[in-house]
N, C-alpha and C. Protein backbone atom coordinates (compact mmCIF):
# COMPACT_ATOMS: atom_id res chain seq x y z
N UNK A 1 0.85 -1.17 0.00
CA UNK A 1 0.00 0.00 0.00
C UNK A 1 0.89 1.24 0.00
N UNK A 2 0.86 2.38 -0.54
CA UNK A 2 1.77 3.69 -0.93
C UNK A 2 1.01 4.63 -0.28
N UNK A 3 1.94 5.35 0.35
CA UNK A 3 0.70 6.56 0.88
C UNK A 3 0.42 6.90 2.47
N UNK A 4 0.39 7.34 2.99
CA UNK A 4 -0.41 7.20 4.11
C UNK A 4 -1.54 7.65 4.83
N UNK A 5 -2.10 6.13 5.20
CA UNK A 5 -4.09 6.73 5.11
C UNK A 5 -4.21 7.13 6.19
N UNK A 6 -3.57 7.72 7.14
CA UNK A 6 -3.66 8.82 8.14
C UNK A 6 -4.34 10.67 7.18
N UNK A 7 -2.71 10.56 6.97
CA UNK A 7 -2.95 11.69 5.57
C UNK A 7 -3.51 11.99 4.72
N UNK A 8 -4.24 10.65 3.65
CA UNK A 8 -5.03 10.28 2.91
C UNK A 8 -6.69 11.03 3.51
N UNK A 9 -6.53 10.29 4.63
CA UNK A 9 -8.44 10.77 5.16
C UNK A 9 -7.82 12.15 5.88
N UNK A 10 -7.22 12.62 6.78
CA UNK A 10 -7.42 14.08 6.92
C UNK A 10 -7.38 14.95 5.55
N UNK A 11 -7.09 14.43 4.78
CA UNK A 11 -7.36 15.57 3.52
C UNK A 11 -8.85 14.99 3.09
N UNK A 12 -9.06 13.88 3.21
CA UNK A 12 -10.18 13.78 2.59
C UNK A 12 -11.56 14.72 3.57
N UNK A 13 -11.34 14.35 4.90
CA UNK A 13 -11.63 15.20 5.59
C UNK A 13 -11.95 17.06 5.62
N UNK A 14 -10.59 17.78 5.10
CA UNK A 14 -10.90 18.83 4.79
C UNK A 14 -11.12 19.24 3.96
N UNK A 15 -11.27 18.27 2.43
CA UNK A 15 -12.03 18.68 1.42
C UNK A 15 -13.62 18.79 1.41
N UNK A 16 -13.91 17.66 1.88
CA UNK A 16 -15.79 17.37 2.64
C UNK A 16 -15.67 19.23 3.16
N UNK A 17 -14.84 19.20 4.09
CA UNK A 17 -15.09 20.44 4.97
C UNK A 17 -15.22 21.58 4.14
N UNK A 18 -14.39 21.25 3.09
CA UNK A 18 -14.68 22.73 2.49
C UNK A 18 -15.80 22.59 1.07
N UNK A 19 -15.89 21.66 0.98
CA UNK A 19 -17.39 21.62 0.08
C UNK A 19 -18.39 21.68 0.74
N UNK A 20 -18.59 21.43 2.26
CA UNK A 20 -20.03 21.29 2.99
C UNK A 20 -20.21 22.85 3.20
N UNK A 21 -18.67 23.78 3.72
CA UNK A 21 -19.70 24.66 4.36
C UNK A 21 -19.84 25.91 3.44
N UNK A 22 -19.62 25.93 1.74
CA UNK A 22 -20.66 26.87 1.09
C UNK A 22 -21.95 26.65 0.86
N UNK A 23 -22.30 25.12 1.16
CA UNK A 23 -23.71 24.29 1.07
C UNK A 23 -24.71 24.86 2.09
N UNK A 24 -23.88 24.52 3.08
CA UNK A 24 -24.60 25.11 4.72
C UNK A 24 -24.80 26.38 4.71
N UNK A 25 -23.81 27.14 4.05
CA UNK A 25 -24.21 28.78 3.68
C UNK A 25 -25.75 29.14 2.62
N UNK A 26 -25.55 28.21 1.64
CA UNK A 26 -26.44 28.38 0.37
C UNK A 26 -28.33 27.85 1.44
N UNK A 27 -28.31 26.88 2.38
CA UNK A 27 -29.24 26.36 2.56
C UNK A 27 -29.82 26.91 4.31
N UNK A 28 -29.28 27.77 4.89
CA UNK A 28 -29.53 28.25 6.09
C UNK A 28 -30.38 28.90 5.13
N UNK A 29 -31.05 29.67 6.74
CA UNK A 29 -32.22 30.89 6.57
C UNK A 29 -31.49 32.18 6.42
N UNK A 30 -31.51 32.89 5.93
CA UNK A 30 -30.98 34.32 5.91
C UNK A 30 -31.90 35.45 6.68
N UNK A 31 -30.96 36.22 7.59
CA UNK A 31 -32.08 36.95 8.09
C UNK A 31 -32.44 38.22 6.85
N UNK A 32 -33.80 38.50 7.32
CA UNK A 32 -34.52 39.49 6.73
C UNK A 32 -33.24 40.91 6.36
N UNK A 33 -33.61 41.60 4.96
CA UNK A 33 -32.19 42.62 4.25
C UNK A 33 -32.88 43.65 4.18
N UNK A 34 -34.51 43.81 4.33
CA UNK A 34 -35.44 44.87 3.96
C UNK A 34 -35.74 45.34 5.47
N UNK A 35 -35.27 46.87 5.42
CA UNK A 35 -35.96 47.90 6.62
C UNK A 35 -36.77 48.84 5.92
N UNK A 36 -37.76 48.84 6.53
CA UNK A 36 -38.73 49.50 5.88
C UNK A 36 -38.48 51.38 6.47
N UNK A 37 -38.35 52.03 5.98
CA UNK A 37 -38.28 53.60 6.25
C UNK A 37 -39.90 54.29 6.84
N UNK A 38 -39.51 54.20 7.89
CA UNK A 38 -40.90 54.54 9.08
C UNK A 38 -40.77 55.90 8.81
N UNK A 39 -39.56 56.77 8.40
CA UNK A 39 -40.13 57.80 8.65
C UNK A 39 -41.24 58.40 7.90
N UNK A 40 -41.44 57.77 6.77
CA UNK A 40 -42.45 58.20 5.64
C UNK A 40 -43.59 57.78 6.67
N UNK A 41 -43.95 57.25 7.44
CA UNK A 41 -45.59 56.62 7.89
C UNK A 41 -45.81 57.44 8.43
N UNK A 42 -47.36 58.11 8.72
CA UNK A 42 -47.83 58.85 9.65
C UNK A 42 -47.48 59.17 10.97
N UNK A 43 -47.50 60.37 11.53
CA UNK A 43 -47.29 60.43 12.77
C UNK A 43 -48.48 59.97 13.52
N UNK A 44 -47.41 59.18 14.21
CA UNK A 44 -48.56 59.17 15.26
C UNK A 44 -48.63 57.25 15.39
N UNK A 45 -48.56 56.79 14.18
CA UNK A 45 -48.90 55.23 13.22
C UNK A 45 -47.61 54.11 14.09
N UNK A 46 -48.39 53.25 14.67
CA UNK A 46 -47.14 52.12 15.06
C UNK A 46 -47.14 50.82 14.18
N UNK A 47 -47.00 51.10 12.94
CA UNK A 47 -46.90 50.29 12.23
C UNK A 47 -45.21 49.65 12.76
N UNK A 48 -44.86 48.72 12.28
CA UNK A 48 -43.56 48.19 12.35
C UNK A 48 -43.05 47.08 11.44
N UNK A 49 -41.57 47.14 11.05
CA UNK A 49 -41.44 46.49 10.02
C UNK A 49 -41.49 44.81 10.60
N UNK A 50 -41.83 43.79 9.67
CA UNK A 50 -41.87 42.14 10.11
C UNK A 50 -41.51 41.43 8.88
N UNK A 51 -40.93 40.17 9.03
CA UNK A 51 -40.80 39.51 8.22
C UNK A 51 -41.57 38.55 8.44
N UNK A 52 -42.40 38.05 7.25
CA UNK A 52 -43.36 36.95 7.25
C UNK A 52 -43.03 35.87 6.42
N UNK A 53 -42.93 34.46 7.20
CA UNK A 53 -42.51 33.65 6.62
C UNK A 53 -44.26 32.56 6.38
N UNK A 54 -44.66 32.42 5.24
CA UNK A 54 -45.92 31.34 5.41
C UNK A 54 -45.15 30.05 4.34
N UNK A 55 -45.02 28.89 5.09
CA UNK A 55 -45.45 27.37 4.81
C UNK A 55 -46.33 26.74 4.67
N UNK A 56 -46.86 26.12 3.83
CA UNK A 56 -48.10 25.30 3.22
C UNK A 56 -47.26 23.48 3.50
N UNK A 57 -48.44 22.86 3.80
CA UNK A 57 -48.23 21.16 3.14
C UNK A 57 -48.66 21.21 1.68
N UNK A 58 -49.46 21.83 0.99
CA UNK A 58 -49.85 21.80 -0.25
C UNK A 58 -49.84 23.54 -0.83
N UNK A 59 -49.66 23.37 -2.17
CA UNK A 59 -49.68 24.97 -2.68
C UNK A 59 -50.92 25.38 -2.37
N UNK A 60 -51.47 26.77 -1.70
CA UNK A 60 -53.01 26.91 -1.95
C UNK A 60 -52.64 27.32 -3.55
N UNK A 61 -54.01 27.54 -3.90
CA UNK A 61 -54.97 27.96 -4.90
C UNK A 61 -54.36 29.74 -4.52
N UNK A 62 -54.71 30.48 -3.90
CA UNK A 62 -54.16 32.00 -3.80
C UNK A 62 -54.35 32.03 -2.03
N UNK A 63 -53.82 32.67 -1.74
CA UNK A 63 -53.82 33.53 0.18
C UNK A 63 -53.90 35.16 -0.25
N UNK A 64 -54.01 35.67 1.12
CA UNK A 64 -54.15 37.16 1.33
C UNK A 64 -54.01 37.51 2.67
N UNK A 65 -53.29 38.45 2.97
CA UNK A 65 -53.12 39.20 4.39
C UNK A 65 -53.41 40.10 4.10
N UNK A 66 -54.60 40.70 5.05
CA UNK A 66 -55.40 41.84 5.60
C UNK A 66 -55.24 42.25 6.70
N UNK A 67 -54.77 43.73 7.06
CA UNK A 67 -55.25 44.30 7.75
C UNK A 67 -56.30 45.43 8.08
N UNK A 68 -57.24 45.02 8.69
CA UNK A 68 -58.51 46.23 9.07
C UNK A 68 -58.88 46.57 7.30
N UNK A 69 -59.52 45.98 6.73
CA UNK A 69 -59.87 45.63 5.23
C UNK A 69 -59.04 46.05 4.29
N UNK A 70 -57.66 46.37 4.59
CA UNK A 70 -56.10 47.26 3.56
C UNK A 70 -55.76 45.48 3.38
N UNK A 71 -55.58 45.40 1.95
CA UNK A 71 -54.84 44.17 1.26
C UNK A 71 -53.25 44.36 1.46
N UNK A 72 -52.32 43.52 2.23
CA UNK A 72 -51.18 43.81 2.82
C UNK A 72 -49.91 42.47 1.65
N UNK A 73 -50.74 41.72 1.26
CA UNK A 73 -50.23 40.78 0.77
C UNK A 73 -50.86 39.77 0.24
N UNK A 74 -50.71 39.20 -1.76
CA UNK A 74 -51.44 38.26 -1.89
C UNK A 74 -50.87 37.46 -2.70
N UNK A 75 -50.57 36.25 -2.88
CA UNK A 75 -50.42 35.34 -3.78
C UNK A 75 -50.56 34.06 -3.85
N UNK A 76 -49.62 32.92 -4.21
CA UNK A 76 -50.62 31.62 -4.11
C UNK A 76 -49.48 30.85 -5.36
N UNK A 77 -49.71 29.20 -5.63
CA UNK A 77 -48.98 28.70 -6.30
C UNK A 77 -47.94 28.17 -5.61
N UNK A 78 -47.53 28.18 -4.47
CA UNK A 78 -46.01 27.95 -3.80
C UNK A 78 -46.04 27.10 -2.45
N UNK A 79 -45.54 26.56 -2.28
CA UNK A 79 -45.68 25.81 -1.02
C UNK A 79 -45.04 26.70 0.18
N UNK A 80 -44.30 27.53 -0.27
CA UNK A 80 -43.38 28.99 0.87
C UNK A 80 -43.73 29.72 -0.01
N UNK A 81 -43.54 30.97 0.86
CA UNK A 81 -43.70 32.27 0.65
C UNK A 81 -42.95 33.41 1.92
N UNK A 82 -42.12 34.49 1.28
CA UNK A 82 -41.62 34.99 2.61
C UNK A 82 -41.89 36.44 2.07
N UNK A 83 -42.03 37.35 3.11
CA UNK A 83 -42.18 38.79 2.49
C UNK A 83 -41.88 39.57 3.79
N UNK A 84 -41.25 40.90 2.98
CA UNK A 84 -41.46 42.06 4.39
C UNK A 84 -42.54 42.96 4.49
N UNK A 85 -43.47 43.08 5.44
CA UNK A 85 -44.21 43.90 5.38
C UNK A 85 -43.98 44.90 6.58
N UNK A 86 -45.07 45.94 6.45
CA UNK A 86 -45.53 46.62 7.65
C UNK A 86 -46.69 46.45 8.46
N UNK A 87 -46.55 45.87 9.76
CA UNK A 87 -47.82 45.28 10.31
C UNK A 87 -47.83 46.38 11.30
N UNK A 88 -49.18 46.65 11.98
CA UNK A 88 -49.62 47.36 12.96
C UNK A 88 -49.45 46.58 14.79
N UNK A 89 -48.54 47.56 15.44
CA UNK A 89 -48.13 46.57 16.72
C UNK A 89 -48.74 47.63 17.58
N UNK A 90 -49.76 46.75 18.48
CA UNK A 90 -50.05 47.72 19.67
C UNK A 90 -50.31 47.02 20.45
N UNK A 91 -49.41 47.42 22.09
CA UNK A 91 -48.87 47.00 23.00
C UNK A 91 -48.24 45.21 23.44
N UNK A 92 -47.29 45.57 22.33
CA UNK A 92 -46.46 44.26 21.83
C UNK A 92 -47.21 43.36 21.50
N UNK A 93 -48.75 42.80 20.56
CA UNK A 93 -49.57 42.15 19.76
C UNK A 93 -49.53 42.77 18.06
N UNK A 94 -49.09 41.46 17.36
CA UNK A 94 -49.50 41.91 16.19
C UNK A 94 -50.46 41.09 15.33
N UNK A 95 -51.49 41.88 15.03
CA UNK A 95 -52.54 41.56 14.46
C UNK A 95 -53.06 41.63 13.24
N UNK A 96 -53.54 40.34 12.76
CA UNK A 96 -53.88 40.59 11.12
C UNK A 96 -54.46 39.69 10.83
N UNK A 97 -55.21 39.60 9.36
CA UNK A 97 -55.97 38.18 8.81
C UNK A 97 -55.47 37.33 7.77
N UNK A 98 -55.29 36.52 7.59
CA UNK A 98 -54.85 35.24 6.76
C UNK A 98 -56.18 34.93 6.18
N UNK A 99 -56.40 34.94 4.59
CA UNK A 99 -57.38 34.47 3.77
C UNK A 99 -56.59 33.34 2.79
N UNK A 100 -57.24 32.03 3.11
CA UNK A 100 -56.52 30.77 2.07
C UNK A 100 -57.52 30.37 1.23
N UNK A 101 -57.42 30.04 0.14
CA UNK A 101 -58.47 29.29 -1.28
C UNK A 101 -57.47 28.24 -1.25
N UNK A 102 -57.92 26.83 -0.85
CA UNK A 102 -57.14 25.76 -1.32
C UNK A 102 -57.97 24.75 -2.52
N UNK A 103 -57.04 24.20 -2.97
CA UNK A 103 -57.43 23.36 -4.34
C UNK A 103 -58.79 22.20 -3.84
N UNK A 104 -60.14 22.45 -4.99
CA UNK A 104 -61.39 21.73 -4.29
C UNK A 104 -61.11 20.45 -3.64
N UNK A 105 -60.23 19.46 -4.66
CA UNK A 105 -59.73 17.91 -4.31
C UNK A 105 -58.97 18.04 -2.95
N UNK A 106 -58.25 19.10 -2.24
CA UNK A 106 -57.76 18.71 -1.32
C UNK A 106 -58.64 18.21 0.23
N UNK A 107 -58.15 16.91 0.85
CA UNK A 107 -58.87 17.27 1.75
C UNK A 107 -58.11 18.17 3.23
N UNK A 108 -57.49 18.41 3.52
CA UNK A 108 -56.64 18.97 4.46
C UNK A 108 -55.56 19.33 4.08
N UNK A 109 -55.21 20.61 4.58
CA UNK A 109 -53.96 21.31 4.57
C UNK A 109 -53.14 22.08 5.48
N UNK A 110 -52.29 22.01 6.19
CA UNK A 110 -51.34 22.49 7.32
C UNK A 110 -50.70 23.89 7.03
N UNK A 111 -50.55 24.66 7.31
CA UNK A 111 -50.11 25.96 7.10
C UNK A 111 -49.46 26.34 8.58
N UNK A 112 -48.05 27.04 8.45
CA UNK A 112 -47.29 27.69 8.86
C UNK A 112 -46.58 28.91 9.45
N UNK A 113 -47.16 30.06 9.82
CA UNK A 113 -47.39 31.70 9.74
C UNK A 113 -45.76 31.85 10.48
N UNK A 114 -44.70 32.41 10.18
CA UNK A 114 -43.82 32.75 11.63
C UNK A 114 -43.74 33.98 11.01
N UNK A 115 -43.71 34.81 12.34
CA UNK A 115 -43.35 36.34 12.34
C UNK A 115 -41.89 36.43 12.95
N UNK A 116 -41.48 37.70 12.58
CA UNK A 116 -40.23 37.65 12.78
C UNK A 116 -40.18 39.80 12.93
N UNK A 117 -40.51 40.27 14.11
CA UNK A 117 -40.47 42.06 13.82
C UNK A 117 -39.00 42.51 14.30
N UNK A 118 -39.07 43.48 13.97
CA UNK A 118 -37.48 43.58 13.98
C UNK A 118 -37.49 44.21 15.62
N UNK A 119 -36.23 43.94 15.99
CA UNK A 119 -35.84 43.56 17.20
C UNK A 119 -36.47 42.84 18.25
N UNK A 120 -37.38 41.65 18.00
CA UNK A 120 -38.21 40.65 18.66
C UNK A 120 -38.01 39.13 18.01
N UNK A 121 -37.99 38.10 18.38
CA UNK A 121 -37.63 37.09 18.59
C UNK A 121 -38.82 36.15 17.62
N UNK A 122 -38.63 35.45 16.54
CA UNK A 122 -39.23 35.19 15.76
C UNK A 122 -40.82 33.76 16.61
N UNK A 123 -42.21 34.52 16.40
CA UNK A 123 -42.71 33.18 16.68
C UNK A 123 -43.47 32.76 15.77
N UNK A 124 -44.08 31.69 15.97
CA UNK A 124 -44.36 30.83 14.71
C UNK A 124 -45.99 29.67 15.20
N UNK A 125 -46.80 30.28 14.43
CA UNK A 125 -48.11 29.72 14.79
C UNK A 125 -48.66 28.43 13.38
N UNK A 126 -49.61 27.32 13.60
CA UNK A 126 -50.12 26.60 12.36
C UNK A 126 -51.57 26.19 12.60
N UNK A 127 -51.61 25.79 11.88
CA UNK A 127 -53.21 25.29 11.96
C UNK A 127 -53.39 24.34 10.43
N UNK A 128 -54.30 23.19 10.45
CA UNK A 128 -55.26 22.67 9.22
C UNK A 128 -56.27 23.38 8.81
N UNK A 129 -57.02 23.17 7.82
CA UNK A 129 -57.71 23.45 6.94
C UNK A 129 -58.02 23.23 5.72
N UNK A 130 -59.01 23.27 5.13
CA UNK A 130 -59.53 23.20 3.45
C UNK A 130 -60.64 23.64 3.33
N UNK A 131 -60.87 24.20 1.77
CA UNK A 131 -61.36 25.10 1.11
C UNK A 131 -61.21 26.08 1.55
N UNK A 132 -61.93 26.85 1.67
CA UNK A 132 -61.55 28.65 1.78
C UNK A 132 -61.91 28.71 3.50
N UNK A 133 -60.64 29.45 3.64
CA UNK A 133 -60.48 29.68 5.09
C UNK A 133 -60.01 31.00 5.83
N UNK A 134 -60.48 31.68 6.20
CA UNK A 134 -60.44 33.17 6.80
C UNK A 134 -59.54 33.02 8.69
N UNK A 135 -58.52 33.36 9.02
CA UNK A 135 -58.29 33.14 10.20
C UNK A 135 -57.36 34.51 10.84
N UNK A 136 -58.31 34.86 11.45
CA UNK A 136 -57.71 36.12 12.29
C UNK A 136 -56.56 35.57 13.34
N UNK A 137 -55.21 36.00 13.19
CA UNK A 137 -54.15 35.48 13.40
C UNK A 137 -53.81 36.98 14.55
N UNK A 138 -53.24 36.51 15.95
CA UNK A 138 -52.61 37.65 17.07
C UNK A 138 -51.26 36.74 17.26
N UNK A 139 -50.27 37.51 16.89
CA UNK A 139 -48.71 36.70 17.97
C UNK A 139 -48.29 38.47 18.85
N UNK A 140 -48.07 38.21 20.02
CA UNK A 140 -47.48 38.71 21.05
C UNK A 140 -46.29 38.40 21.41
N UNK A 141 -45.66 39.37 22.49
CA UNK A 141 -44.30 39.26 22.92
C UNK A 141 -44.43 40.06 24.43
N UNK A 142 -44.14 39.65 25.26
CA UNK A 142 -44.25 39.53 26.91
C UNK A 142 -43.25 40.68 26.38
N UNK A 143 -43.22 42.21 27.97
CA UNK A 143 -42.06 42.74 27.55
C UNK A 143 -41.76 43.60 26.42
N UNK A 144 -42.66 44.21 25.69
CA UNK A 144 -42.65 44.45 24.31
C UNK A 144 -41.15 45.66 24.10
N UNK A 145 -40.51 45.84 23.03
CA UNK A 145 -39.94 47.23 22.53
C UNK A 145 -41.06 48.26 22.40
N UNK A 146 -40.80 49.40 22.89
CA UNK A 146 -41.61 50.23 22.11
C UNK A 146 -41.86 50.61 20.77
C-alpha cells in the first residue's frame, strides 16, 4: 500500500469540509435585508417592520393578508412564501388576517405563519384546513420594545 491513510483521510476530511460549508451557507435561513423607512408613515402610526414567513403542506390555490380591510399581501402557487411587510403593533400584539383558497380535491392542509419584527424574537403559529379559510391570526411578545 503507498501513501499514508492517516494523511489520505485528513485531507479527505478537509475537502468534505470545504465543500459542505458553502452548502450550509447556500441552505440556512438568511435573516430578513429589507428595513422599511418609518419615517415616511404617519405620525402618530405604530406600524412596524416584520418579516413573514408562510409554509403550506400543499400549494393553496391564492392567500391574502389583511389588515382592518387594507390588502397587505397576496399570492398563491407555492408551497413557501416569505415577504417584508408593515404590520400594525399595539402593546407588543401583532394583528392581522390570513385568507386561504385551497385546491377543491384537497382534503386537508397544514399551514405555517412565523413572524419575525425587527428587534423581537421570531414566533411561529399553524393550523389545518380546506377550502376557503379566513383566520384572524394575534402573535405577542411579553415585555414588548416600544
Amino acid at each position: 500500500m503507498r501513501g499514508n491513510p492517516r494523511i489520505e483521510w485528513i485531507l479527505v476530511l478537509v475537502f468534505s469540509g470545504l465543500l459542505a460549508w458553502p452548502l450550509f451557507g447556500l441552505t440556512r435561513r438568511a435573516p430578513p435585508t429589507w428595513y422599511a423607512d418609518v419615517s415616511l408613515l404617519p405620525e402618530g402610526s405604530t406600524a412596524t417592520p416584520v418579516w413573514l414567513d408562510l409554509r403550506f403542506s400543499h400549494a393553496p390555490e391564492s392567500f391574502r393578508i389583511t389588515w382592518s380591510e387594507e390588502v397587505l399581501w397576496e399570492g398563491g402557487g407555492f408551497d413557501r412564501e416569505d415577504e417584508d411587510l408593515l404590520l400594525q403593533k399595539e402593546n407588543g400584539r401583532v394583528l392581522f388576517s390570513l385568507e386561504i383558497v385551497w385546491p377543491e380535491d384537497l382534503n386537508g392542509a397544514y399551514t405555517e405563519i412565523s413572524l419575525e419584527p425587527e428587534n423581537l424574537p421570531r414566533k411561529s403559529q399553524g393550523f389545518w384546513s380546506r377550502g376557503n379559510v379566513q383566520r384572524n391570526l394575534e402573535f405577542s411578545w411579553p415585555n414588548p420594545a416600544p
